[in-house]
C-alpha atoms as a PDB file:
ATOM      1  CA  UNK A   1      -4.645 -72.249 -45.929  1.00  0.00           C
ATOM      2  CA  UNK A   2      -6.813 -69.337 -47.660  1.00  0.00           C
ATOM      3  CA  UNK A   3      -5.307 -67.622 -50.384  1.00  0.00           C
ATOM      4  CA  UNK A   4      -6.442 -64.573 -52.274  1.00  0.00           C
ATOM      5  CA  UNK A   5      -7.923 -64.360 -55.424  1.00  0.00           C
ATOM      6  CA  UNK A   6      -5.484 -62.546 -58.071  1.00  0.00           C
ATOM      7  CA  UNK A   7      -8.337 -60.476 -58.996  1.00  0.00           C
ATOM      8  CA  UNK A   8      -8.353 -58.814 -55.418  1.00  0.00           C
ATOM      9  CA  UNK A   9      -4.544 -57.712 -56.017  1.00  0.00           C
ATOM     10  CA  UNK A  10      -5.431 -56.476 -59.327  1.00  0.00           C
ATOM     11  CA  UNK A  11      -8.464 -54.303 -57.972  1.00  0.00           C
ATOM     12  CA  UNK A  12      -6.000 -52.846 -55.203  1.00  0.00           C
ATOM     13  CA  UNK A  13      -3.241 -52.093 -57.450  1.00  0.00           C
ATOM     14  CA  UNK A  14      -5.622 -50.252 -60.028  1.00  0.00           C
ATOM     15  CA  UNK A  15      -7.189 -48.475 -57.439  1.00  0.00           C
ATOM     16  CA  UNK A  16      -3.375 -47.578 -55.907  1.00  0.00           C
ATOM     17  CA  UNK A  17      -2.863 -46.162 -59.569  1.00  0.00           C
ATOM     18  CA  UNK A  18      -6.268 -44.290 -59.756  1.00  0.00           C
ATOM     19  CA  UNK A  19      -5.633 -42.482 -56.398  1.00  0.00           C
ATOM     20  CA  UNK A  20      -1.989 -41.938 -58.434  1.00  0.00           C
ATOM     21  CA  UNK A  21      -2.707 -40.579 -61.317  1.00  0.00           C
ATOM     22  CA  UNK A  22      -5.771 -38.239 -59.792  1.00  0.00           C
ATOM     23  CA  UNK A  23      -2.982 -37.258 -57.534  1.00  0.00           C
ATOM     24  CA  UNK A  24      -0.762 -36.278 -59.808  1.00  0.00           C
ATOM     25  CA  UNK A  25      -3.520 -34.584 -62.272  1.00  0.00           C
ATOM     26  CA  UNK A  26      -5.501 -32.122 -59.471  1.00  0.00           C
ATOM     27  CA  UNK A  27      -3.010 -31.483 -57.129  1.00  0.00           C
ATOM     28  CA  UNK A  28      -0.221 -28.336 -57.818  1.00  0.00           C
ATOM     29  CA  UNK A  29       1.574 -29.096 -55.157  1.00  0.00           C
ATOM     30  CA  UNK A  30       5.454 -30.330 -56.012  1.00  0.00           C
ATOM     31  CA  UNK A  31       5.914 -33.530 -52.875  1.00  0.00           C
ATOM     32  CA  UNK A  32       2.246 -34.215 -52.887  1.00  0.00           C
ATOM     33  CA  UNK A  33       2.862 -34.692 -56.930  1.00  0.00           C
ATOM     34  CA  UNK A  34       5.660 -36.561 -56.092  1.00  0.00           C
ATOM     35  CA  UNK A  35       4.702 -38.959 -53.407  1.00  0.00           C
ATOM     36  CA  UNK A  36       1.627 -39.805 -55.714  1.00  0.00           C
ATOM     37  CA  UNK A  37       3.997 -40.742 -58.577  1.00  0.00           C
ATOM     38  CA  UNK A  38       5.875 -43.125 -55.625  1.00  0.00           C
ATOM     39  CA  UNK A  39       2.224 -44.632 -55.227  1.00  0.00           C
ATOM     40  CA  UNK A  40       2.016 -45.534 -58.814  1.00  0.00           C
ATOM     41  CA  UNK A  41       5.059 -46.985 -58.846  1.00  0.00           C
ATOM     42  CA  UNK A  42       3.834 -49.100 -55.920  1.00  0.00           C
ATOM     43  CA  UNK A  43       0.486 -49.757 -57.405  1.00  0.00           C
ATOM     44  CA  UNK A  44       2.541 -51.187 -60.495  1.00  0.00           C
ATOM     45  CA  UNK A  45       5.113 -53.140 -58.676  1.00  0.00           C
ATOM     46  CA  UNK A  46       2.079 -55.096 -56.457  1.00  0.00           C
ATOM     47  CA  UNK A  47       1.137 -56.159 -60.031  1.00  0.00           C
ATOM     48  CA  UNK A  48       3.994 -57.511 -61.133  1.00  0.00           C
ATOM     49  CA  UNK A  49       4.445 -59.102 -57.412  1.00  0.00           C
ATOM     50  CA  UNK A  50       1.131 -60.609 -58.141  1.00  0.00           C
ATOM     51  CA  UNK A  51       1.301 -62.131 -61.529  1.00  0.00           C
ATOM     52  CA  UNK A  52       4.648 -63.367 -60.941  1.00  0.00           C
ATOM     53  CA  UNK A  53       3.151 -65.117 -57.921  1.00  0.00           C
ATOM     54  CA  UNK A  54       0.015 -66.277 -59.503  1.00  0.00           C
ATOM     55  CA  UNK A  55       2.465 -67.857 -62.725  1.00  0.00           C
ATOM     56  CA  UNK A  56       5.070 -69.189 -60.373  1.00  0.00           C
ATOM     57  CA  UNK A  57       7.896 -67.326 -61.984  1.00  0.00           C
ATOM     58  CA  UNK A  58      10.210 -64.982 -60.477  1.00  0.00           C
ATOM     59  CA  UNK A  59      10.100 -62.648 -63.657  1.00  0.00           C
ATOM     60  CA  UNK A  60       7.794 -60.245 -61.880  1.00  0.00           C
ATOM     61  CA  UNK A  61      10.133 -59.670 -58.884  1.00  0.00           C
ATOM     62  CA  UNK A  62      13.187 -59.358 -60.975  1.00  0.00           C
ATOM     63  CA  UNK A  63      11.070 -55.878 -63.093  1.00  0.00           C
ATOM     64  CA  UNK A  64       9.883 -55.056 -59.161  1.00  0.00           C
ATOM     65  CA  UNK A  65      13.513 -54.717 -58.559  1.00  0.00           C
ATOM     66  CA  UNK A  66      14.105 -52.871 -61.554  1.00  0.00           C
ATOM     67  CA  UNK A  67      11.038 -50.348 -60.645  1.00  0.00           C
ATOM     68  CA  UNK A  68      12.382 -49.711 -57.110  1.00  0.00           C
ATOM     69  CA  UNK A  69      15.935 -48.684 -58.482  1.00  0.00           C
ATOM     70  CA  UNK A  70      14.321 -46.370 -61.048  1.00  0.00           C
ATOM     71  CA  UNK A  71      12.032 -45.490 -57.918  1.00  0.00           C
ATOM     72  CA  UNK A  72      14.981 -44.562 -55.861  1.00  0.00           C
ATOM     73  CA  UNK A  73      17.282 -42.885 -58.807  1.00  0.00           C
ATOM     74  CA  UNK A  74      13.863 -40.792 -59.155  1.00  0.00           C
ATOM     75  CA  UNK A  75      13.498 -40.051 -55.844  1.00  0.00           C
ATOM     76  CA  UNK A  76      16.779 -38.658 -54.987  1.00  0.00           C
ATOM     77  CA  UNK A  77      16.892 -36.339 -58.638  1.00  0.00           C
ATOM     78  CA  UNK A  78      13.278 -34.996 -58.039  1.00  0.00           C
ATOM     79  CA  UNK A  79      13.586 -34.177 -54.299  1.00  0.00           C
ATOM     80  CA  UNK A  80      17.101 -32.204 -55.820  1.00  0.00           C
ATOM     81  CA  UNK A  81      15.511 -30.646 -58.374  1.00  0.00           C
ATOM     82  CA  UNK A  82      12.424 -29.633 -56.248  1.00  0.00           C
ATOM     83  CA  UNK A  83      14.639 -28.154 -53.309  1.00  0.00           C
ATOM     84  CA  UNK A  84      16.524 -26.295 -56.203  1.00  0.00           C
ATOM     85  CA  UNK A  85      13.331 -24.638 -57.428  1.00  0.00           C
ATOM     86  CA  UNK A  86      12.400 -23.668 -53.812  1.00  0.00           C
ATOM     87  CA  UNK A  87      15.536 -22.298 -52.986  1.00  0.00           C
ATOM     88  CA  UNK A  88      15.484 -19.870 -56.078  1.00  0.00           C
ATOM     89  CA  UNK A  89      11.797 -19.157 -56.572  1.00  0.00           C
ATOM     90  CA  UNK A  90      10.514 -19.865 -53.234  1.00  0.00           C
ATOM     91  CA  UNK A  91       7.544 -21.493 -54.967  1.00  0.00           C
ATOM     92  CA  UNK A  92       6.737 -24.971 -54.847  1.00  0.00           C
ATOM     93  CA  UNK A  93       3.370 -25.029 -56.156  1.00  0.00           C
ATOM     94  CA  UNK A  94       3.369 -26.443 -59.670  1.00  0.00           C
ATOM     95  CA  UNK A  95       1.336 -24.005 -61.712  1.00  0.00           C
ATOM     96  CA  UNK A  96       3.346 -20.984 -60.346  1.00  0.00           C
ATOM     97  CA  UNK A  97       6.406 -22.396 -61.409  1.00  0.00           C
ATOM     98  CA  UNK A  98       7.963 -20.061 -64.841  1.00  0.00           C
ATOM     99  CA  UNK A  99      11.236 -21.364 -64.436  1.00  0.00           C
ATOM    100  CA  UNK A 100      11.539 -21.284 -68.587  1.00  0.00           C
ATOM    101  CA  UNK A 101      10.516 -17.692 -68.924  1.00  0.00           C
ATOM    102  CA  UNK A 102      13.122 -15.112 -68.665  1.00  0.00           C
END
């Protein structure tokens, strides 16, 4: 049976979180921000899936659990709170947002 190198997990979830995070940084638009936060998260959780696999311990799947809760409690307050801010301002671009001005 082959098995694959932790290393190879750890290079896919880092470049998962790069893609992320550059996602997140250049782009001004509210669900592409959003689904590249979800892709973090996912980048992160194939980490933890990975070391808890490569330790034989089933610590890492009990915080993967943990991250998809938070993922899912996140998911369901920012898709709210970004439907609210389109339904008032019509905008859903990020830098045109002035929701704190008066």
């Amino acid at each position: 049976m082959l098995s694959v190198p932790l290393s190879w997990y750890l290079v896919l979830s880092a470049i998962l979180f790069v893609i992320g995070t550059a996602g997140v940084l250049l782009r001004r638009n509210l669900i592409v921000m959003f689904m590249c936060v979800e892709i973090m998260l996912t980048a992160v959780n194939m980490s933890f899936i990975a070391f808890s696999r490569y330790y034989q311990d089933l610590t890492g799947h009990i915080f993967a659990f943990m991250v998809i809760a938070v993922a899912a409690a996140e998911a369901g307050i920012g898709l709210a709170l970004i439907i609210n801010v389109y339904r008032h301002r019509q905008v859903i671009e990020g830098d045109q947002m002035d929701l704190l001005q008066g």
